[in-house]
C-alpha atoms as a PDB file:
ATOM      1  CA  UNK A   1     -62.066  -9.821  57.451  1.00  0.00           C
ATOM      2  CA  UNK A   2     -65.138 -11.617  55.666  1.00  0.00           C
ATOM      3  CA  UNK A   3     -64.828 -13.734  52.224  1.00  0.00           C
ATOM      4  CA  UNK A   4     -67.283 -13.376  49.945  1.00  0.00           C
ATOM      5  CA  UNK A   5     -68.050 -15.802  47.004  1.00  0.00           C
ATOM      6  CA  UNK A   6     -71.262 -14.393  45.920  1.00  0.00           C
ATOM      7  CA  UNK A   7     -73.507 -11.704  43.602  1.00  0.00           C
ATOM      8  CA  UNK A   8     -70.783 -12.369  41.010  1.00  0.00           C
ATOM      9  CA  UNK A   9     -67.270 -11.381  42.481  1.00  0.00           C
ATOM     10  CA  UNK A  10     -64.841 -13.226  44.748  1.00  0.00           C
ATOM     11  CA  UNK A  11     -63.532 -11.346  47.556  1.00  0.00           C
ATOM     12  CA  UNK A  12     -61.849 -10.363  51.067  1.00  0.00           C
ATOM     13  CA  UNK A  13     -63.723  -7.562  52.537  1.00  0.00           C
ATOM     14  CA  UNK A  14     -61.885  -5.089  55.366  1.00  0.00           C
ATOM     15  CA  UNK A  15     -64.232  -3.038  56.868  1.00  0.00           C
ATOM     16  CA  UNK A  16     -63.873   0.547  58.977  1.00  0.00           C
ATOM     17  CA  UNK A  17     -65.588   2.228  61.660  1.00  0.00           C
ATOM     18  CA  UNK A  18     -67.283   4.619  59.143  1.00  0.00           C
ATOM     19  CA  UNK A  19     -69.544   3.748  56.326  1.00  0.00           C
ATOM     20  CA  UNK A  20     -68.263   7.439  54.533  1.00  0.00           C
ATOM     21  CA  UNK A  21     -66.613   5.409  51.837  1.00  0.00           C
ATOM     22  CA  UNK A  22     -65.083   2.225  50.459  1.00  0.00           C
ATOM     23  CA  UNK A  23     -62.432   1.144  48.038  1.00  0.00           C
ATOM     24  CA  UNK A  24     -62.370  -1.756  45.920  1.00  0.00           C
ATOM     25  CA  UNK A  25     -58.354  -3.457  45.341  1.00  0.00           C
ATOM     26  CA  UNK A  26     -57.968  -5.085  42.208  1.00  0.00           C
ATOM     27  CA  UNK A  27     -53.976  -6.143  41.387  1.00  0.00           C
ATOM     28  CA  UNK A  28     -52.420  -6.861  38.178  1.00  0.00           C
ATOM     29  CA  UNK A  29     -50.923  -9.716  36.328  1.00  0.00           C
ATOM     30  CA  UNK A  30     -49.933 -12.000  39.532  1.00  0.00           C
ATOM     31  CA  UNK A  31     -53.398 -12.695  39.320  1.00  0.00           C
ATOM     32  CA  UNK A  32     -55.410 -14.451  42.436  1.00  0.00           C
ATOM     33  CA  UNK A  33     -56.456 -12.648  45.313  1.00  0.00           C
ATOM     34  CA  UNK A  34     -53.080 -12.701  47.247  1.00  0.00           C
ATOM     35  CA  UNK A  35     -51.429  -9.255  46.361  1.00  0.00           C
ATOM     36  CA  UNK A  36     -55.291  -7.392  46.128  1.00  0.00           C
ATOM     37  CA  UNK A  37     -55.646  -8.949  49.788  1.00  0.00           C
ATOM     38  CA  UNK A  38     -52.578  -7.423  51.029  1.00  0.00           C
ATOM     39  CA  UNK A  39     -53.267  -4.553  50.008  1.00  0.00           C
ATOM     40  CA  UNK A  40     -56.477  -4.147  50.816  1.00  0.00           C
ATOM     41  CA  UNK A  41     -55.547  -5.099  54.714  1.00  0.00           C
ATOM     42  CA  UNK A  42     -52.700  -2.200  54.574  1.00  0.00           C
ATOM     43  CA  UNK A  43     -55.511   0.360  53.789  1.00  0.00           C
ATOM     44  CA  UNK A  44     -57.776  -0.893  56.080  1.00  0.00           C
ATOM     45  CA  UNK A  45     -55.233  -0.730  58.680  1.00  0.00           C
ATOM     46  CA  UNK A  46     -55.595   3.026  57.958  1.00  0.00           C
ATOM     47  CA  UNK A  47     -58.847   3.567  58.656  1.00  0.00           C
ATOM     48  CA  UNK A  48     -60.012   2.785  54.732  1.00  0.00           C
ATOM     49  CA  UNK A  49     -62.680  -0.055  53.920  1.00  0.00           C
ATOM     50  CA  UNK A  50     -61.101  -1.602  51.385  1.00  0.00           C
ATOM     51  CA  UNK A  51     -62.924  -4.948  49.053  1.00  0.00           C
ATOM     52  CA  UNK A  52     -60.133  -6.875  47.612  1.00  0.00           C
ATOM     53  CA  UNK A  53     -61.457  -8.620  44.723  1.00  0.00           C
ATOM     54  CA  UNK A  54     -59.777 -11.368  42.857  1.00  0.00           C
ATOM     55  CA  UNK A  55     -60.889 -11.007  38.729  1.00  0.00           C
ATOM     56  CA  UNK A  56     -58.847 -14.033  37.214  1.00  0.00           C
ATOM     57  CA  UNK A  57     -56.491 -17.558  38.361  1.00  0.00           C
ATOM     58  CA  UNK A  58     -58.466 -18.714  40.754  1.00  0.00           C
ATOM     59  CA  UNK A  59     -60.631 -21.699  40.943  1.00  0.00           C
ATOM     60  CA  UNK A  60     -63.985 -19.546  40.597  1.00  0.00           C
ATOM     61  CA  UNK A  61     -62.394 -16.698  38.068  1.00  0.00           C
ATOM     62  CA  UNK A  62     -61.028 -17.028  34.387  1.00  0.00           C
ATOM     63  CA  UNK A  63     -57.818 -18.452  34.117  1.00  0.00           C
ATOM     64  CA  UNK A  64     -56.251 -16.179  31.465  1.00  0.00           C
ATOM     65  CA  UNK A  65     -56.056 -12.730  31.816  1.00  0.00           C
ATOM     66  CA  UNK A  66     -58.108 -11.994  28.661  1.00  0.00           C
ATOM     67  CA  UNK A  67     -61.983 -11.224  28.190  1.00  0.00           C
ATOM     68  CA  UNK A  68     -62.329 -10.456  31.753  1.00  0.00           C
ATOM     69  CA  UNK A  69     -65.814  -8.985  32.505  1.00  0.00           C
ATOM     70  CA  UNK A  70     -65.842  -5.480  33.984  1.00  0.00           C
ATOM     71  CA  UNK A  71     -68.886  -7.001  35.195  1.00  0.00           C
ATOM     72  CA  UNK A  72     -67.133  -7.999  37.958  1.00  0.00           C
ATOM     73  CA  UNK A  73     -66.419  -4.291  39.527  1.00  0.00           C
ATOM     74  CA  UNK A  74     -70.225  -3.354  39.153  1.00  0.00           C
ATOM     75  CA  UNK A  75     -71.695  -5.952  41.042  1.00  0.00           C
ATOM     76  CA  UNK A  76     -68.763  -5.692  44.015  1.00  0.00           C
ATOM     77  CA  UNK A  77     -69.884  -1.333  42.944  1.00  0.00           C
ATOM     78  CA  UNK A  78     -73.628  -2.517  44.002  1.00  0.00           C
ATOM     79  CA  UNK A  79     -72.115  -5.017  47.051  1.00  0.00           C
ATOM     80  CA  UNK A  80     -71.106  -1.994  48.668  1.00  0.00           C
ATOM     81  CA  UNK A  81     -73.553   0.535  47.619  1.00  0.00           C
ATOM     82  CA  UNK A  82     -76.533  -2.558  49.198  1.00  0.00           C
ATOM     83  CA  UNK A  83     -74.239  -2.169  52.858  1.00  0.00           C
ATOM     84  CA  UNK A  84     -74.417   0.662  53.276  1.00  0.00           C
ATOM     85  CA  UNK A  85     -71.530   2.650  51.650  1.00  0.00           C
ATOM     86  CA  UNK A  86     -71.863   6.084  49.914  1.00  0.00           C
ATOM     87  CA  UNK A  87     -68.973   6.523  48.353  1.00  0.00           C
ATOM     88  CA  UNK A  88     -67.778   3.771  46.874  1.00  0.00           C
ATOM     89  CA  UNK A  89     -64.004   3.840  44.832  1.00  0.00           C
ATOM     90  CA  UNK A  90     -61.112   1.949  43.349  1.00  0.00           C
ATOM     91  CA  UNK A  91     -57.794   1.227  43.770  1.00  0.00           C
ATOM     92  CA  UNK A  92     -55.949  -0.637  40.770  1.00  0.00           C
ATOM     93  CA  UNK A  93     -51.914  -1.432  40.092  1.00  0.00           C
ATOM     94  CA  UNK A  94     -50.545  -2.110  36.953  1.00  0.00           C
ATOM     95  CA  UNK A  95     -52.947  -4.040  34.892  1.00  0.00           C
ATOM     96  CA  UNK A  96     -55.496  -3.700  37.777  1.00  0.00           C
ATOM     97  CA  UNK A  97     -55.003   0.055  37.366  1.00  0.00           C
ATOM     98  CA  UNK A  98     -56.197  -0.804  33.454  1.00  0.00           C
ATOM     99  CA  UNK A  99     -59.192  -2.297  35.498  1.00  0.00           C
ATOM    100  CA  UNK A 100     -59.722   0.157  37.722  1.00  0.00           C
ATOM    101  CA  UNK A 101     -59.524   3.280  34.614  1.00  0.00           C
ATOM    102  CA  UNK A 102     -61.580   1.193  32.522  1.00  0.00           C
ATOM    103  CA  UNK A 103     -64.345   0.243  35.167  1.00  0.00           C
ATOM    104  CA  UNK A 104     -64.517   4.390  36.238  1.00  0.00           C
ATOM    105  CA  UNK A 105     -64.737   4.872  32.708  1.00  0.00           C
ATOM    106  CA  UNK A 106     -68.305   2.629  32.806  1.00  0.00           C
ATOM    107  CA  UNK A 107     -69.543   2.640  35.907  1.00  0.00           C
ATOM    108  CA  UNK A 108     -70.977   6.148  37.374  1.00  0.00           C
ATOM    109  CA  UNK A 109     -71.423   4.863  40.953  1.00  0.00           C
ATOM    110  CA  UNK A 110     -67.425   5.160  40.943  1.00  0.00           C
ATOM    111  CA  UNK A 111     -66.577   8.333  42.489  1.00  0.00           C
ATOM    112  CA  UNK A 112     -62.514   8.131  42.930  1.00  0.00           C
ATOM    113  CA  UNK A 113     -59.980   5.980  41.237  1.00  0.00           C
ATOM    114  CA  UNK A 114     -55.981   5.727  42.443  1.00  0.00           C
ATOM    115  CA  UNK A 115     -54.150   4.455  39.829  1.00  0.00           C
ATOM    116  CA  UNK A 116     -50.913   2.963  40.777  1.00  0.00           C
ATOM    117  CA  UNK A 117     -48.346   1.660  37.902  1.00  0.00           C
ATOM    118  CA  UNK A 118     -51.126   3.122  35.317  1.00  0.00           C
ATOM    119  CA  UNK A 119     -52.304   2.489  31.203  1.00  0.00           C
ATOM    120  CA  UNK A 120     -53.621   4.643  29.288  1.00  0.00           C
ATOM    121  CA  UNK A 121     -55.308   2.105  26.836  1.00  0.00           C
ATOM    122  CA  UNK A 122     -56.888  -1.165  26.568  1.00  0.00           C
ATOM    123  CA  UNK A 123     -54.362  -3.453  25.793  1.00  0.00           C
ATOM    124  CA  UNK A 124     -54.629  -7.063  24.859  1.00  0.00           C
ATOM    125  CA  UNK A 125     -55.090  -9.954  26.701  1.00  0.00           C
ATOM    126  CA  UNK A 126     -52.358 -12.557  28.267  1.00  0.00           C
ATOM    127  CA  UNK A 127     -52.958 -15.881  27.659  1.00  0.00           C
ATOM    128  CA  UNK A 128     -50.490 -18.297  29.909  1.00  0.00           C
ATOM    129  CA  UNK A 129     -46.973 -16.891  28.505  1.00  0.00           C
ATOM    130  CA  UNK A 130     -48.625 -15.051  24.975  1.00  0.00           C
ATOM    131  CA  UNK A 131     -50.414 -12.335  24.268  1.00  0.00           C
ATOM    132  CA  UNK A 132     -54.024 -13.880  23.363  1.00  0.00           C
ATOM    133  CA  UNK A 133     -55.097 -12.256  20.190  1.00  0.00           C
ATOM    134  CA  UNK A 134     -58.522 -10.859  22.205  1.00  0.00           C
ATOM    135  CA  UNK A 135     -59.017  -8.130  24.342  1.00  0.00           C
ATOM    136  CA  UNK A 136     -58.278  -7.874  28.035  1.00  0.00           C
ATOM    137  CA  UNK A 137     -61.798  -7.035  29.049  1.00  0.00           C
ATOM    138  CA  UNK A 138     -65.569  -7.144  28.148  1.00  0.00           C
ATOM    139  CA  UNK A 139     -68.545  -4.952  28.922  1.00  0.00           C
ATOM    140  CA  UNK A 140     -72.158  -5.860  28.551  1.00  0.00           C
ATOM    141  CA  UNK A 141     -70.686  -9.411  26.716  1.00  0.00           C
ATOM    142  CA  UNK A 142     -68.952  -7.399  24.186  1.00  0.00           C
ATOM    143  CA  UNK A 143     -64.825  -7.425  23.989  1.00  0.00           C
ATOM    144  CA  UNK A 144     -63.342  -3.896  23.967  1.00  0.00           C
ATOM    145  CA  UNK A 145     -61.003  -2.844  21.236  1.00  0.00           C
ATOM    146  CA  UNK A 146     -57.784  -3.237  22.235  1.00  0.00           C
ATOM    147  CA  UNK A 147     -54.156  -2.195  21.578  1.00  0.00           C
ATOM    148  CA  UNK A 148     -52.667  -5.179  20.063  1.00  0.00           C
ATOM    149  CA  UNK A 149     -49.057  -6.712  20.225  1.00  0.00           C
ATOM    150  CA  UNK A 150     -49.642  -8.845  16.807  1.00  0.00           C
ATOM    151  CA  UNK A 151     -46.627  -6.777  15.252  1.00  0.00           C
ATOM    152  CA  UNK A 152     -44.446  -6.424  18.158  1.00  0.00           C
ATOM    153  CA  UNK A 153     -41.648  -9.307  19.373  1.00  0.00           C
ATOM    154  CA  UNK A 154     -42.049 -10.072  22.955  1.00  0.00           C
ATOM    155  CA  UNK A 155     -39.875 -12.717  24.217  1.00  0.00           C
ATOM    156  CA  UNK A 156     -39.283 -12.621  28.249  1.00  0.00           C
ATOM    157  CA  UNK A 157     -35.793 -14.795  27.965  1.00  0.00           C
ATOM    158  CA  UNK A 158     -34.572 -12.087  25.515  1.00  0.00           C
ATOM    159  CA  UNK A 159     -35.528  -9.253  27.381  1.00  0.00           C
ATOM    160  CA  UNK A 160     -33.717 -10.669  30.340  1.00  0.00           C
ATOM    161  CA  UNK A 161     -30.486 -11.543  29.208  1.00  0.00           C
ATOM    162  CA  UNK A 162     -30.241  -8.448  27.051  1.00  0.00           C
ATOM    163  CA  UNK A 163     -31.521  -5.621  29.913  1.00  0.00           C
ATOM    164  CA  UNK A 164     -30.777  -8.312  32.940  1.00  0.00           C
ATOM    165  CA  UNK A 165     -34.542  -7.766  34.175  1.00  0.00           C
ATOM    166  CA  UNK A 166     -38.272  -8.317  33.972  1.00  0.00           C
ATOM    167  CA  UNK A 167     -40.300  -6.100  31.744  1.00  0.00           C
ATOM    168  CA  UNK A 168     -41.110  -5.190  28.342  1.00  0.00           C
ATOM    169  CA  UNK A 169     -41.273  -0.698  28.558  1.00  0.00           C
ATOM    170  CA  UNK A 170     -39.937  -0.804  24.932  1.00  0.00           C
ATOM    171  CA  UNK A 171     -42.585  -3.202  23.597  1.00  0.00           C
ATOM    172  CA  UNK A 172     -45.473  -0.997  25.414  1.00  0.00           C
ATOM    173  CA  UNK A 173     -43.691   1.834  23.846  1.00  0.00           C
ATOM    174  CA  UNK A 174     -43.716   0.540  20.146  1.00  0.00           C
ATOM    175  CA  UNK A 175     -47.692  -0.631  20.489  1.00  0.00           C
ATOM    176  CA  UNK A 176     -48.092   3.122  22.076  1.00  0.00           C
ATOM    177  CA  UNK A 177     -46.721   4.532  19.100  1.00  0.00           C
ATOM    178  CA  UNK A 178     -48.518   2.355  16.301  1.00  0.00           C
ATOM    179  CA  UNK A 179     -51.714   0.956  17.846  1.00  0.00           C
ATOM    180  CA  UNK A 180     -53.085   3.661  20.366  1.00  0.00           C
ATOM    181  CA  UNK A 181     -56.388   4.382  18.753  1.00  0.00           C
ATOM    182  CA  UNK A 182     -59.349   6.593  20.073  1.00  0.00           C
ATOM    183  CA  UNK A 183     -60.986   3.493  20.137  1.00  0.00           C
ATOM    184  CA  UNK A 184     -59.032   1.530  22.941  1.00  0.00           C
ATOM    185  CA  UNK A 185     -58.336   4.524  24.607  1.00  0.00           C
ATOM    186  CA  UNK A 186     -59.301   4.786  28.570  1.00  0.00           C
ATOM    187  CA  UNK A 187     -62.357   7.103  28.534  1.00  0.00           C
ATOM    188  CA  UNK A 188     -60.671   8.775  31.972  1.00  0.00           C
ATOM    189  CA  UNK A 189     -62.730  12.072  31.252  1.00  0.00           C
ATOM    190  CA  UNK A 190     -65.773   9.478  31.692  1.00  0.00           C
ATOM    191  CA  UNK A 191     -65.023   8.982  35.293  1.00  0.00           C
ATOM    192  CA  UNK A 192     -67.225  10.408  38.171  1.00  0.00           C
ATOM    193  CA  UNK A 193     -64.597  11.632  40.506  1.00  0.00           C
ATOM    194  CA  UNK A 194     -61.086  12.889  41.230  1.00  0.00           C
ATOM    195  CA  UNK A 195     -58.150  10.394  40.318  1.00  0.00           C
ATOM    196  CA  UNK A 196     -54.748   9.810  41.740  1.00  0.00           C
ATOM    197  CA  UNK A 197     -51.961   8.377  39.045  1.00  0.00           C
ATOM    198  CA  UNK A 198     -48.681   6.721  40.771  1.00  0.00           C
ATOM    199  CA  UNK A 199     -46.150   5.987  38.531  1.00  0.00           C
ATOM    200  CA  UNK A 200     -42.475   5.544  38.767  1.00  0.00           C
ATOM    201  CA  UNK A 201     -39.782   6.605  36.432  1.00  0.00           C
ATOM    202  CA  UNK A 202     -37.842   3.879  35.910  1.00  0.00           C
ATOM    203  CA  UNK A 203     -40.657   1.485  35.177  1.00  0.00           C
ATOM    204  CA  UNK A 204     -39.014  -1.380  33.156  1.00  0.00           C
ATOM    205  CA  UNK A 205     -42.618  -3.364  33.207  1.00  0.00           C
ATOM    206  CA  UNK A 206     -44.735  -0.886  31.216  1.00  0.00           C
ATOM    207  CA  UNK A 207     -44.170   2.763  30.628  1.00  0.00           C
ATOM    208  CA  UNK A 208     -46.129   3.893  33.139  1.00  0.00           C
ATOM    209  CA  UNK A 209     -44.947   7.527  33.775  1.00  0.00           C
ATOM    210  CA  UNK A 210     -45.582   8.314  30.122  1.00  0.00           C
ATOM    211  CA  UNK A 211     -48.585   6.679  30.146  1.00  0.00           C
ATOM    212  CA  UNK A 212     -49.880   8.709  32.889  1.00  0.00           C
ATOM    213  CA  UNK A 213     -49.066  11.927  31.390  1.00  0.00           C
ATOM    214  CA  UNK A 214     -51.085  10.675  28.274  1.00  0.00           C
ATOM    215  CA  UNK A 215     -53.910  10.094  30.807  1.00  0.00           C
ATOM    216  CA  UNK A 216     -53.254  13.583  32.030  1.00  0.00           C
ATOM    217  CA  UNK A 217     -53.261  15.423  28.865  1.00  0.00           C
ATOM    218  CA  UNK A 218     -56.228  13.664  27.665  1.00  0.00           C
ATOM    219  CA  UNK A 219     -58.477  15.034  31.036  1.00  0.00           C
ATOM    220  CA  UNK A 220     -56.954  18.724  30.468  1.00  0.00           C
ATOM    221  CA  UNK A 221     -58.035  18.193  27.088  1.00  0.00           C
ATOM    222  CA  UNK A 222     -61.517  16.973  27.416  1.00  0.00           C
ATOM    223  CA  UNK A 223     -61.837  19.799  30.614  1.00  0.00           C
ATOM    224  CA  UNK A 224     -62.637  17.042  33.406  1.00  0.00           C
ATOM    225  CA  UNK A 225     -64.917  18.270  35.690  1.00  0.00           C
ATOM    226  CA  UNK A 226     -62.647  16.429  39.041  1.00  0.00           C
ATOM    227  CA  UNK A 227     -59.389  16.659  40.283  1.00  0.00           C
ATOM    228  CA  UNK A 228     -56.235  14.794  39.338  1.00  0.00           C
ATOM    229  CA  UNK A 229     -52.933  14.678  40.114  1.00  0.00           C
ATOM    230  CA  UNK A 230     -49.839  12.675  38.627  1.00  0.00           C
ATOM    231  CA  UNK A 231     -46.974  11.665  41.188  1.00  0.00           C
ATOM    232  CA  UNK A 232     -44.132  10.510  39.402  1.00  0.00           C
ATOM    233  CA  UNK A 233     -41.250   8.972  41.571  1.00  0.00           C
ATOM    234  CA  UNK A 234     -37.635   8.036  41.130  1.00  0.00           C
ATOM    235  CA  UNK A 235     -35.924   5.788  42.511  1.00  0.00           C
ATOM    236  CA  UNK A 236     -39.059   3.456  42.379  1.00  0.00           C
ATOM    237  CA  UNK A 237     -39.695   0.352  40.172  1.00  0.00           C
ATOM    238  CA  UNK A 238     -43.168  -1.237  38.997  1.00  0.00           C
ATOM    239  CA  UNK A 239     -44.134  -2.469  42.487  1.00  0.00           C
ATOM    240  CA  UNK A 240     -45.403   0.890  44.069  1.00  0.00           C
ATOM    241  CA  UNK A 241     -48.079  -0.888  45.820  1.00  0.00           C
ATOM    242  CA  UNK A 242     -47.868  -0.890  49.784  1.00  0.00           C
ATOM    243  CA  UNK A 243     -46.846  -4.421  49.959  1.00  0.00           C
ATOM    244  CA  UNK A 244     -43.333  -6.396  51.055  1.00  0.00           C
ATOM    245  CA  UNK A 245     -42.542  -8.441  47.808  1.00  0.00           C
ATOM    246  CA  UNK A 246     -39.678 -10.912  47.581  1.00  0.00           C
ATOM    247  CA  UNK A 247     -39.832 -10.393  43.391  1.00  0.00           C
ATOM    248  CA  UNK A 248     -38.326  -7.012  43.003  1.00  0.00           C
ATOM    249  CA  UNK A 249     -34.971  -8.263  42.583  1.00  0.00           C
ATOM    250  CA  UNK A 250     -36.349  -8.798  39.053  1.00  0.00           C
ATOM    251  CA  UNK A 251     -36.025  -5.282  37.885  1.00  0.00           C
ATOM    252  CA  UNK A 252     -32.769  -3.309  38.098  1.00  0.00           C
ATOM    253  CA  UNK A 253     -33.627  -0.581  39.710  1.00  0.00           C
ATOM    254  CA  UNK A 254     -34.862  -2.129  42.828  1.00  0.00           C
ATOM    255  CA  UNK A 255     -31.326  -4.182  42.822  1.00  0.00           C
ATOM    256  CA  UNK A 256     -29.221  -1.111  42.701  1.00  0.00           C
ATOM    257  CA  UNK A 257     -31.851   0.685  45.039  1.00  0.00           C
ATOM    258  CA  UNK A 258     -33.597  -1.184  47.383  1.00  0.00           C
ATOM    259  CA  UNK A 259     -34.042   1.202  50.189  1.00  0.00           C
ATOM    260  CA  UNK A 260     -35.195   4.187  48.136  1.00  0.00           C
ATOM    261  CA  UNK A 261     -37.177   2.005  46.169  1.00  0.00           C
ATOM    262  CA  UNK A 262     -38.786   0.754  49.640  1.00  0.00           C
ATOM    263  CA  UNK A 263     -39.066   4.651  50.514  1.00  0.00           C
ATOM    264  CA  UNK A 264     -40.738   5.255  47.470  1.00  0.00           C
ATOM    265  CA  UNK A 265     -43.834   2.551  48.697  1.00  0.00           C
ATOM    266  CA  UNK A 266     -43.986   4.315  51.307  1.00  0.00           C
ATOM    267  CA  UNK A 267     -44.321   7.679  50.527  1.00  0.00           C
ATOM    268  CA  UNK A 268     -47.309   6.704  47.912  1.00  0.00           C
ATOM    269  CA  UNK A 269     -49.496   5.077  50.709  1.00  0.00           C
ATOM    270  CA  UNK A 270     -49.102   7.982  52.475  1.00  0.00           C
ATOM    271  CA  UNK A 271     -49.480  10.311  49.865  1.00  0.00           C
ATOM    272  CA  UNK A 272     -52.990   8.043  48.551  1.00  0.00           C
ATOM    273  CA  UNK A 273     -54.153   8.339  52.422  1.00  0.00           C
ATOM    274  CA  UNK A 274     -53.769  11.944  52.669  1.00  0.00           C
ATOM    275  CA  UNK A 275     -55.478  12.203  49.251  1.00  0.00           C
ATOM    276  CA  UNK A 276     -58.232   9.688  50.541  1.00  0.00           C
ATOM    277  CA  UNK A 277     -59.278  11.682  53.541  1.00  0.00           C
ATOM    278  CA  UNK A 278     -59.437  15.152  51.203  1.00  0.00           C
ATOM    279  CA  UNK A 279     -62.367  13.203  49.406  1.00  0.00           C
END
């Protein structure tokens, strides 16, 4: 394990006995490094040099999740690429696997992307407990148009007491419907390699199964030139990501289904290792 704080990104780097290929781990809305870390040591456990890269609430990182750089994936991209690494990927979950779209989408020198918990758009920013009227992410200083929530009632006590978890599918659902624009779409068709969408069916954080079928239908339609495949489980919640989390009790299904839910992580590592060695 080696920390880097350098060449503009903060990160954990796990490296392999090969030099074939390595995958940067961004997480979502947690934030820090903590969750990217974890997962990032899980893969390399497995044989996979993974870069774990921490993109906002730390001390050297933005600390609202809005207007973050995408600069920050190209220079960990050219990190790699400088040791040695030929083919260099990403591995995103839930708003990290907005990240990790989004960077493919811009960045050529990305050859595969798993998307775990995935969006299909740009959506807009999170400032402390509000959405923060800009957009998540920039690109050559420049926000990104974004999918914005300035119509839509978001209130997490609400939402609790009236579905008795954590998550806001219905909100996502409504913006979907009135604010998905060509403009703050994902360019997915953009991205230089195959792609592997995880999503579960239940997801009461964001609707990420139907979000990755949008992604789907969009790269049938545009005829993209890589694989893809979509993996849709059930019973699974939001956290499909290979890691032990004490927070799941927060959504409903992993309450009534803990042990399938558990099942569930596990059969998506597995299924993103045997779809990382076919690369």
């Amino acid at each position: 394990m080696q920390k880097i704080l350098c060449e503009g990104f903060q990160g954990i780097f796990y490296s392999s006995k090969t030099k074939e290929k390595a995958m940067i781990v961004v997480s979502g809305s947690d934030g820090g490094i903590k969750w990217a870390n974890k997962i990032a040591s899980v893969y390399s456990a497995h044989g996979v040099t993974s870069l774990a890269i921490a993109y906002w609430k730390t001390k050297y990182t933005s600390k609202t999740l809005a207007l973050i750089p995408i600069e920050i994936i190209q220079s960990a991209v050219h990190w790699l690429k400088k040791n040695g690494y030929s083919k260099v990927g990403i591995y995103g979950v839930s708003k990290g696997a907005e990240f990790a779209l989004l960077s493919g989408s811009l960045i050529p020198q990305i050859e595969f992307v798993i998307a775990v918990s995935p969006s299909c758009c740009v959506f807009e920013g999170i400032a402390k407990s509000a959405y923060s009227n800009t957009s998540s992410w920039t690109w050559g200083g420049q926000p990104l148009p974004y999918a914005s929530f300035h119509h839509i009632s978001v209130s997490i006590v609400k939402n609790l007491f009236k579905n008795h978890e954590f998550g806001f599918a219905k909100q996502y659902l409504e913006v979907l419907a009135t604010e998905k624009k060509e403009e703050n779409i994902i360019k997915v068709e953009s991205i230089n390699g195959p792609i592997l969408l995880l999503s579960a069916q239940e997801d009461a954080q964001w609707p990420s199964a139907e979000m990755g079928m949008m992604i789907c239908d969009r790269l049938n339609k545009k005829g993209f030139a890589f694989s893809f495949h979509h993996e849709v489980f059930y019973p699974a919640s939001h956290i499909l990501c290979p890691v032990k989390t004490k927070i799941g009790f927060v959504y409903r299904i992993e309450r009534q289904h803990k042990k399938e839910c558990e099942a569930s992580r596990k059969q998506a590592l597995q299924m993103s290792l045997d779809w990382l060695t076919r690369l």
